[in-house]
Protein backbone atom coordinates (compact mmCIF):
# COMPACT_ATOMS: atom_id res chain seq x y z
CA UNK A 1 0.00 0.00 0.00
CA UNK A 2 2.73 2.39 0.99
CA UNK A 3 4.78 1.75 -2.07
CA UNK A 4 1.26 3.02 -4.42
CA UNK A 5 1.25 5.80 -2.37
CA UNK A 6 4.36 7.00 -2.99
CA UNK A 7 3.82 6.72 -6.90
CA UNK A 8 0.97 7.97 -6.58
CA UNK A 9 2.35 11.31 -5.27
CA UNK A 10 5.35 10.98 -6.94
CA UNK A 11 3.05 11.63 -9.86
CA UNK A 12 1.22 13.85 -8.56
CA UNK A 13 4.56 16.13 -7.79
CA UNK A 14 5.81 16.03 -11.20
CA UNK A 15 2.38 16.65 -12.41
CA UNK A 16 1.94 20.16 -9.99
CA UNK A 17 5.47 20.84 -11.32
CA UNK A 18 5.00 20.30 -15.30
CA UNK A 19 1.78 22.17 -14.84
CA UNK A 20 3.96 25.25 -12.47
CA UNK A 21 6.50 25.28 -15.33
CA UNK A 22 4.07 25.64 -18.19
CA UNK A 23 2.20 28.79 -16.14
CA UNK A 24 5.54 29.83 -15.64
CA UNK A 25 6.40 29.51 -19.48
CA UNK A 26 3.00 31.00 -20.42
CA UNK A 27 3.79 34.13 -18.03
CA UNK A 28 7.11 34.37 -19.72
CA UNK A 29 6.02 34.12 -23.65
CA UNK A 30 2.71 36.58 -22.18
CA UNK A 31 5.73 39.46 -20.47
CA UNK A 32 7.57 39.21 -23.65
CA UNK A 33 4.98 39.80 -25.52
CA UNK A 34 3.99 42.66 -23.92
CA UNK A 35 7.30 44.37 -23.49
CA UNK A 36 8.34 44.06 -27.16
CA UNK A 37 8.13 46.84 -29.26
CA UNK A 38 5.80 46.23 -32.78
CA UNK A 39 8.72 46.61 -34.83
CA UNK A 40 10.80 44.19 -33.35
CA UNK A 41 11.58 41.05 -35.20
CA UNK A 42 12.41 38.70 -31.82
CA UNK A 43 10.53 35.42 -31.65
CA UNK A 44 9.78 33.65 -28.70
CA UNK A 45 11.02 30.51 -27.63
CA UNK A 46 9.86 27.14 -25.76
CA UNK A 47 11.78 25.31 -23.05
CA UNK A 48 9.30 23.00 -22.34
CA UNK A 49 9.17 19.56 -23.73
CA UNK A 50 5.66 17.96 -25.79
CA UNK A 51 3.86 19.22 -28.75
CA UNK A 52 1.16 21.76 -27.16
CA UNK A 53 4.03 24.37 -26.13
CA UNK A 54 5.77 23.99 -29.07
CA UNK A 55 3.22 24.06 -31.76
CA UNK A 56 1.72 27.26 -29.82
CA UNK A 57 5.26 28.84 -29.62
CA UNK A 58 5.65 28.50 -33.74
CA UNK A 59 1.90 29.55 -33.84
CA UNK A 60 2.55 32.64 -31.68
CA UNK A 61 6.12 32.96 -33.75
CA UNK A 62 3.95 33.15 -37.14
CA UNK A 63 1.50 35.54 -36.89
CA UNK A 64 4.38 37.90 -35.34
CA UNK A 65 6.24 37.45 -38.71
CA UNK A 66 2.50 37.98 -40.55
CA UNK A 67 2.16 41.07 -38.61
CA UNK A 68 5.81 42.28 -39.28
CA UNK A 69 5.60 41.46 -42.91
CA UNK A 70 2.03 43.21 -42.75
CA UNK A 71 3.54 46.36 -41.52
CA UNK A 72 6.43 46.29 -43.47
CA UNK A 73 4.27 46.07 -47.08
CA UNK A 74 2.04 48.83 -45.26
CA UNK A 75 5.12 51.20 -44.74
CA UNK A 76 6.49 50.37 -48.35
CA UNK A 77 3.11 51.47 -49.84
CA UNK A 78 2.85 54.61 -47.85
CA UNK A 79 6.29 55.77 -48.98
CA UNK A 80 5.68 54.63 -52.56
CA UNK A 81 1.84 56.78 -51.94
CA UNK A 82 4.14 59.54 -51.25
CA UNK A 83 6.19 59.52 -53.86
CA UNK A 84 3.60 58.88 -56.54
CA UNK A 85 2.10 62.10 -55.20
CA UNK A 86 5.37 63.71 -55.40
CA UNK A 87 5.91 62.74 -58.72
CA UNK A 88 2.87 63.27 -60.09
CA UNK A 89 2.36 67.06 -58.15
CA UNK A 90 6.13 67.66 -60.26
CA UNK A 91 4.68 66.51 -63.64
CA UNK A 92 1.63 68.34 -63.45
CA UNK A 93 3.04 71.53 -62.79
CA UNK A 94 6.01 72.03 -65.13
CA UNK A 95 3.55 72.19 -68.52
CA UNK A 96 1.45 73.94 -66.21
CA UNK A 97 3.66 76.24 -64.75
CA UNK A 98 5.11 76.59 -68.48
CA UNK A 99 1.75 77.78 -69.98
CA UNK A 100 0.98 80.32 -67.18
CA UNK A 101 4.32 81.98 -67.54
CA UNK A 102 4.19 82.32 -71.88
CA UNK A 103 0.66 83.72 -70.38
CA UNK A 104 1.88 86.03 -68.52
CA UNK A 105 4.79 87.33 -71.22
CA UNK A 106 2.00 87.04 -73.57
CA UNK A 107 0.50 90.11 -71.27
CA UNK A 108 3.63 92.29 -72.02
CA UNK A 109 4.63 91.71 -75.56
CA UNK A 110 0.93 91.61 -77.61
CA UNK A 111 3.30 91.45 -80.89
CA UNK A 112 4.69 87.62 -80.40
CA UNK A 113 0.69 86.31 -79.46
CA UNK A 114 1.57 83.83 -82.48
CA UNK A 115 4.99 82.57 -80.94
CA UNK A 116 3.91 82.40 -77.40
CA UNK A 117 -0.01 80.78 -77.93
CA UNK A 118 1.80 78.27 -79.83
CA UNK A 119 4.30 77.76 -76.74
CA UNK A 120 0.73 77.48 -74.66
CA UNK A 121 -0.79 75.16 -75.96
CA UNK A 122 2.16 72.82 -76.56
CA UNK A 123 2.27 72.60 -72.97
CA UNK A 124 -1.35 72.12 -72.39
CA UNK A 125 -0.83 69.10 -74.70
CA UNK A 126 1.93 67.72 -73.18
CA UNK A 127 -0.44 67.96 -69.42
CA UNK A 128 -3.15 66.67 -71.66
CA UNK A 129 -1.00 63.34 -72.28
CA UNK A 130 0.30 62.99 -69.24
CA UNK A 131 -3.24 62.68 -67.64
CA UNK A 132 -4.40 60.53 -69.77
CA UNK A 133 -1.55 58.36 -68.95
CA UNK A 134 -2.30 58.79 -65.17
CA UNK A 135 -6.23 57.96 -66.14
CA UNK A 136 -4.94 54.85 -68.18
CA UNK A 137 -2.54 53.71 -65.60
CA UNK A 138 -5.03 53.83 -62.75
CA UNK A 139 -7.91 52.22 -64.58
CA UNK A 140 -4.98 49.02 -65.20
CA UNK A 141 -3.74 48.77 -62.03
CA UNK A 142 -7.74 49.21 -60.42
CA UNK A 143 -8.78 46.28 -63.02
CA UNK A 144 -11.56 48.10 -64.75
CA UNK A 145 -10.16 47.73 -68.18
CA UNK A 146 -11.63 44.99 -70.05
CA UNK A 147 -9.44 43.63 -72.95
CA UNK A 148 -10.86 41.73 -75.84
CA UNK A 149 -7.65 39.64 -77.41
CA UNK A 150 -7.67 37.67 -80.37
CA UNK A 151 -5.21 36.80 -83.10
CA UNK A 152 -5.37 40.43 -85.14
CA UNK A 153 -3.08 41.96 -87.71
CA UNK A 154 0.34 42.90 -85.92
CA UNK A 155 0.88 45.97 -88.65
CA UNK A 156 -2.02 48.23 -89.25
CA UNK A 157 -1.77 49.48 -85.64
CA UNK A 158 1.57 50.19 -86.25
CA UNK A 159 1.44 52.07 -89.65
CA UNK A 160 -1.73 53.80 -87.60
CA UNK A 161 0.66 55.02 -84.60
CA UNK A 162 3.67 55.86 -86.90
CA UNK A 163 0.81 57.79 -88.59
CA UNK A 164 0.00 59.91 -85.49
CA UNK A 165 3.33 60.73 -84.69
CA UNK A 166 4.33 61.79 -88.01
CA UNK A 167 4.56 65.76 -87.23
CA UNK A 168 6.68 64.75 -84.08
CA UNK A 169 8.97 62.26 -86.14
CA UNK A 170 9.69 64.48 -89.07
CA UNK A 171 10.35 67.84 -86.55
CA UNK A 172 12.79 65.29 -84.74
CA UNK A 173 14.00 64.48 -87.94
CA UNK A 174 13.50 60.94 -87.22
CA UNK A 175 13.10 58.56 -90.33
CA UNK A 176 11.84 54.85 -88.98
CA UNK A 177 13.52 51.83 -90.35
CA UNK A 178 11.32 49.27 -91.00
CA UNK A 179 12.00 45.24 -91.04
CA UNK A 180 9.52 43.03 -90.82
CA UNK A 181 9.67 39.06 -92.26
CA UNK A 182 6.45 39.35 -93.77
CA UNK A 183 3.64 41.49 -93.95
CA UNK A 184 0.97 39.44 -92.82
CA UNK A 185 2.43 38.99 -89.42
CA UNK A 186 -0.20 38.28 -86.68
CA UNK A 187 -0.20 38.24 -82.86
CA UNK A 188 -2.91 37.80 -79.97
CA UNK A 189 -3.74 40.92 -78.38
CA UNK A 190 -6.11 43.51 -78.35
CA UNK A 191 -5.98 46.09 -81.15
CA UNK A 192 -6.59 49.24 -79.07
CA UNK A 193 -4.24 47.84 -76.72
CA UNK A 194 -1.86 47.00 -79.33
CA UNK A 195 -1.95 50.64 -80.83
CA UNK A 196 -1.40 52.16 -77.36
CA UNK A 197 1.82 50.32 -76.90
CA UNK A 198 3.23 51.20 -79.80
CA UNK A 199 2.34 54.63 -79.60
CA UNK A 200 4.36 54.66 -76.18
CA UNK A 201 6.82 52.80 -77.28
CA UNK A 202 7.10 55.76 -80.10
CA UNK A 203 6.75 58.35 -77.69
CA UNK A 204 9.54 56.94 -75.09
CA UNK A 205 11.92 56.82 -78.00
CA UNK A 206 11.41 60.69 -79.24
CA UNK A 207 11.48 62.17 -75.47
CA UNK A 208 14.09 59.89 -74.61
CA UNK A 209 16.25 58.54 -77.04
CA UNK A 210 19.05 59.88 -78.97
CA UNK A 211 17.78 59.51 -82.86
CA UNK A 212 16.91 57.12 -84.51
CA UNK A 213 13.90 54.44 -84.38
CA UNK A 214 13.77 50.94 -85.90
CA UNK A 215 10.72 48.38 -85.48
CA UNK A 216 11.29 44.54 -86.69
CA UNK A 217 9.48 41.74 -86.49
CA UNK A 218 9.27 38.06 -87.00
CA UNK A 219 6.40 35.57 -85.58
CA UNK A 220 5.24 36.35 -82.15
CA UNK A 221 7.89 39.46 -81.42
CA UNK A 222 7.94 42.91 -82.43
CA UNK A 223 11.31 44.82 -80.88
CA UNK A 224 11.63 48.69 -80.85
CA UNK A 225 15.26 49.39 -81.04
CA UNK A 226 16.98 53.18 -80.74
CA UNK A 227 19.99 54.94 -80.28
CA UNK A 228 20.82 56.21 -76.37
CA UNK A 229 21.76 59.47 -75.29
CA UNK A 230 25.45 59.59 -74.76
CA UNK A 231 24.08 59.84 -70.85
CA UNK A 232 22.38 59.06 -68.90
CA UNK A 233 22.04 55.43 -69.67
CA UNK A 234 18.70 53.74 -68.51
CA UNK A 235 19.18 50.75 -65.80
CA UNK A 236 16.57 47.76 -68.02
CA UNK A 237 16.27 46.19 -64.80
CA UNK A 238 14.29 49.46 -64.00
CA UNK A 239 12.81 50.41 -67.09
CA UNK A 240 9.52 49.56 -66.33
CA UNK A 241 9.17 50.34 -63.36
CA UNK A 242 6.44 52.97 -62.75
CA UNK A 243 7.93 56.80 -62.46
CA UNK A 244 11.56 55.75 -63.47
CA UNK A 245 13.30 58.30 -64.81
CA UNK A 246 16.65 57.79 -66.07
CA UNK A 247 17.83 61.17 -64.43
CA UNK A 248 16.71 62.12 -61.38
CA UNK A 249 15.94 65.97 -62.95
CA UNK A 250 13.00 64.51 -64.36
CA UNK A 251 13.95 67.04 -67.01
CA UNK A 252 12.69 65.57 -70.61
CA UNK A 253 8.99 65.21 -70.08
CA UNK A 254 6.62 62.46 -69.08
CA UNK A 255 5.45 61.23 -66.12
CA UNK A 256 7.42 58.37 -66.55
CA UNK A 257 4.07 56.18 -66.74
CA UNK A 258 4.67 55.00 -70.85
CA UNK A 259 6.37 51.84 -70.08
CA UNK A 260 4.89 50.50 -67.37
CA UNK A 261 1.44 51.12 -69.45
CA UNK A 262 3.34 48.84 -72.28
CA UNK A 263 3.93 46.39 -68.92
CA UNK A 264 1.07 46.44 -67.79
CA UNK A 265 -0.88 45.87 -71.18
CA UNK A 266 1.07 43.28 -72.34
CA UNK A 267 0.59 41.23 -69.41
CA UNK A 268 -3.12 41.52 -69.75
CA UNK A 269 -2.43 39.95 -73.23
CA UNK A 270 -0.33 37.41 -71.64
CA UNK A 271 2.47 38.48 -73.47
CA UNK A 272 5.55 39.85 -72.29
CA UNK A 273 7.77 42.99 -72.48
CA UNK A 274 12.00 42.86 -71.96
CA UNK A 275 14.78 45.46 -72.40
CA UNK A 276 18.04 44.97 -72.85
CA UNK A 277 21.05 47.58 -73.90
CA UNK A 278 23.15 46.51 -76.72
CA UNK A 279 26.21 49.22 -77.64
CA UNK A 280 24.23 52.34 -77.74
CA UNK A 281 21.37 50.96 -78.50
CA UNK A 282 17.91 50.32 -76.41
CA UNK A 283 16.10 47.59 -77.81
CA UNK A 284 12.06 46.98 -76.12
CA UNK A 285 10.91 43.47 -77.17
CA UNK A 286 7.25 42.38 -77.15
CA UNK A 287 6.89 38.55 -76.95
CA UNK A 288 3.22 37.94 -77.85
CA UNK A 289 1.52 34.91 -76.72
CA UNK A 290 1.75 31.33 -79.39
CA UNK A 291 -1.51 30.71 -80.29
């Protein structure tokens, strides 16, 4: 009888004691909790033998690296917030600024209206593009741009956008070179969508290239190649990235919106968009889904 008794509360010791360390654990994981700041990246940790303790220690351990990760893609998006406001507060008031001073000079010297109404409403332009690339950008990213794709004619789009840019071209003094493999050449995508890549795929190459402009093509790519200012150079890592700028002057137009549009679209056709710098030469490939 004696000897049962003594198991007995044997067992009943090491039970009071497992159960007095796991309050005591419980306290501790409960005091660190509290005491650490929100920021912090420590995890807790178990002494305590069995699976209970443990799997709530690498519960407790994941939602604290949830939370951080949380917080951390909170803090990125404010400071990108800021500096989409930033950039876009900049773009909008350099044409602006532009058209309200010609105004103004306009006020003093009545003889060079022609000259200086001219100089007005190239800037007004120029903030008329760059909202619409703003409104274009937003309505991708929000999802609310529906794109009908098919296999359509990879060409008239382009003689359409070469078409528009014609005045710009010819004052740039910019001939395009031409080579495709044949003439019937067809891709999947969406015309409209087509045409607004490579209208900015025109446009990047006049406000930021250094002469020049060559389009070929063979089945399911199209690649827009031109010469590079002798500097800066663009990083094609970052090309596409929405805002880049190759200088950090921000000083040759745009809101630097174009190619991530021609991202952005592409994807939506499940095609793809690459840069890559070869001599002084920027070449933009389109790699259009097989069908």
């Amino acid at each position: 009888m004696l000897p049962a008794l003594i198991l007995a509360l044997s067992a009943l010791g090491i039970a009071v004691l497992r159960l007095w360390a796991y309050h005591a654990q419980l306290l501790e994981m409960a005091r660190i909790l509290e005491e650490t700041p929100a920021e912090s990246n420590l995890r807790l940790t178990v002494r305590m033998s069995g699976t209970g303790p443990r799997r709530l220690c690498k519960a407790v351990n994941k939602r604290l690296e949830e939370g951080r990760q949380l917080r951390l893609e909170t803090q990125k998006r404010e400071q990108e917030l800021k500096y989409t406001m930033a950039c876009i507060s900049h773009d909008i008031r350099t044409p602006l600024a532009g058209a309200m001073g010609y105004l103004q000079l306009l006020e003093g010297e009545p003889n060079r209206q022609t000259e200086y109404l001219g100089i007005v409403q190239k800037r007004l332009e120029e903030l008329e593009e760059l909202l619409e690339e703003l409104f274009l950008y937003t309505r991708l990213q929000g999802g609310s741009l529906p794109l009908e794709c098919g296999n359509i004619a990879a060409l008239p789009p382009l003689w359409d956008a070469l078409a528009e840019f014609y005045p710009r071209l010819e004052e740039a003094g910019v001939e395009p070179e031409l080579r495709f493999d044949r003439e019937d050449l067809t891709v999947w995508a969406s015309p409209e969508a087509l045409g607004r890549v490579y209208r900015n795929l025109i446009a990047n190459a006049l406000h930021h290239g250094g002469g020049g402009l060559m389009v070929s093509g063979r089945d399911g790519e199209i690649c827009f190649s031109n010469e590079l200012l002798p500097s800066p150079r663009p990083d094609p890592e970052h090309l596409f990235d929405r805002f880049y700028q190759s200088s950090p002057a921000r000083f040759r137009g745009g809101a630097g919106l174009g190619l991530s549009i021609v991202q952005e679209l592409m994807e939506r056709m499940a095609g793809q968009v690459s840069a890559q710098i070869i001599g002084n030469r920027l070449e933009i490939r389109l790699s259009f889904l097989h069908t």
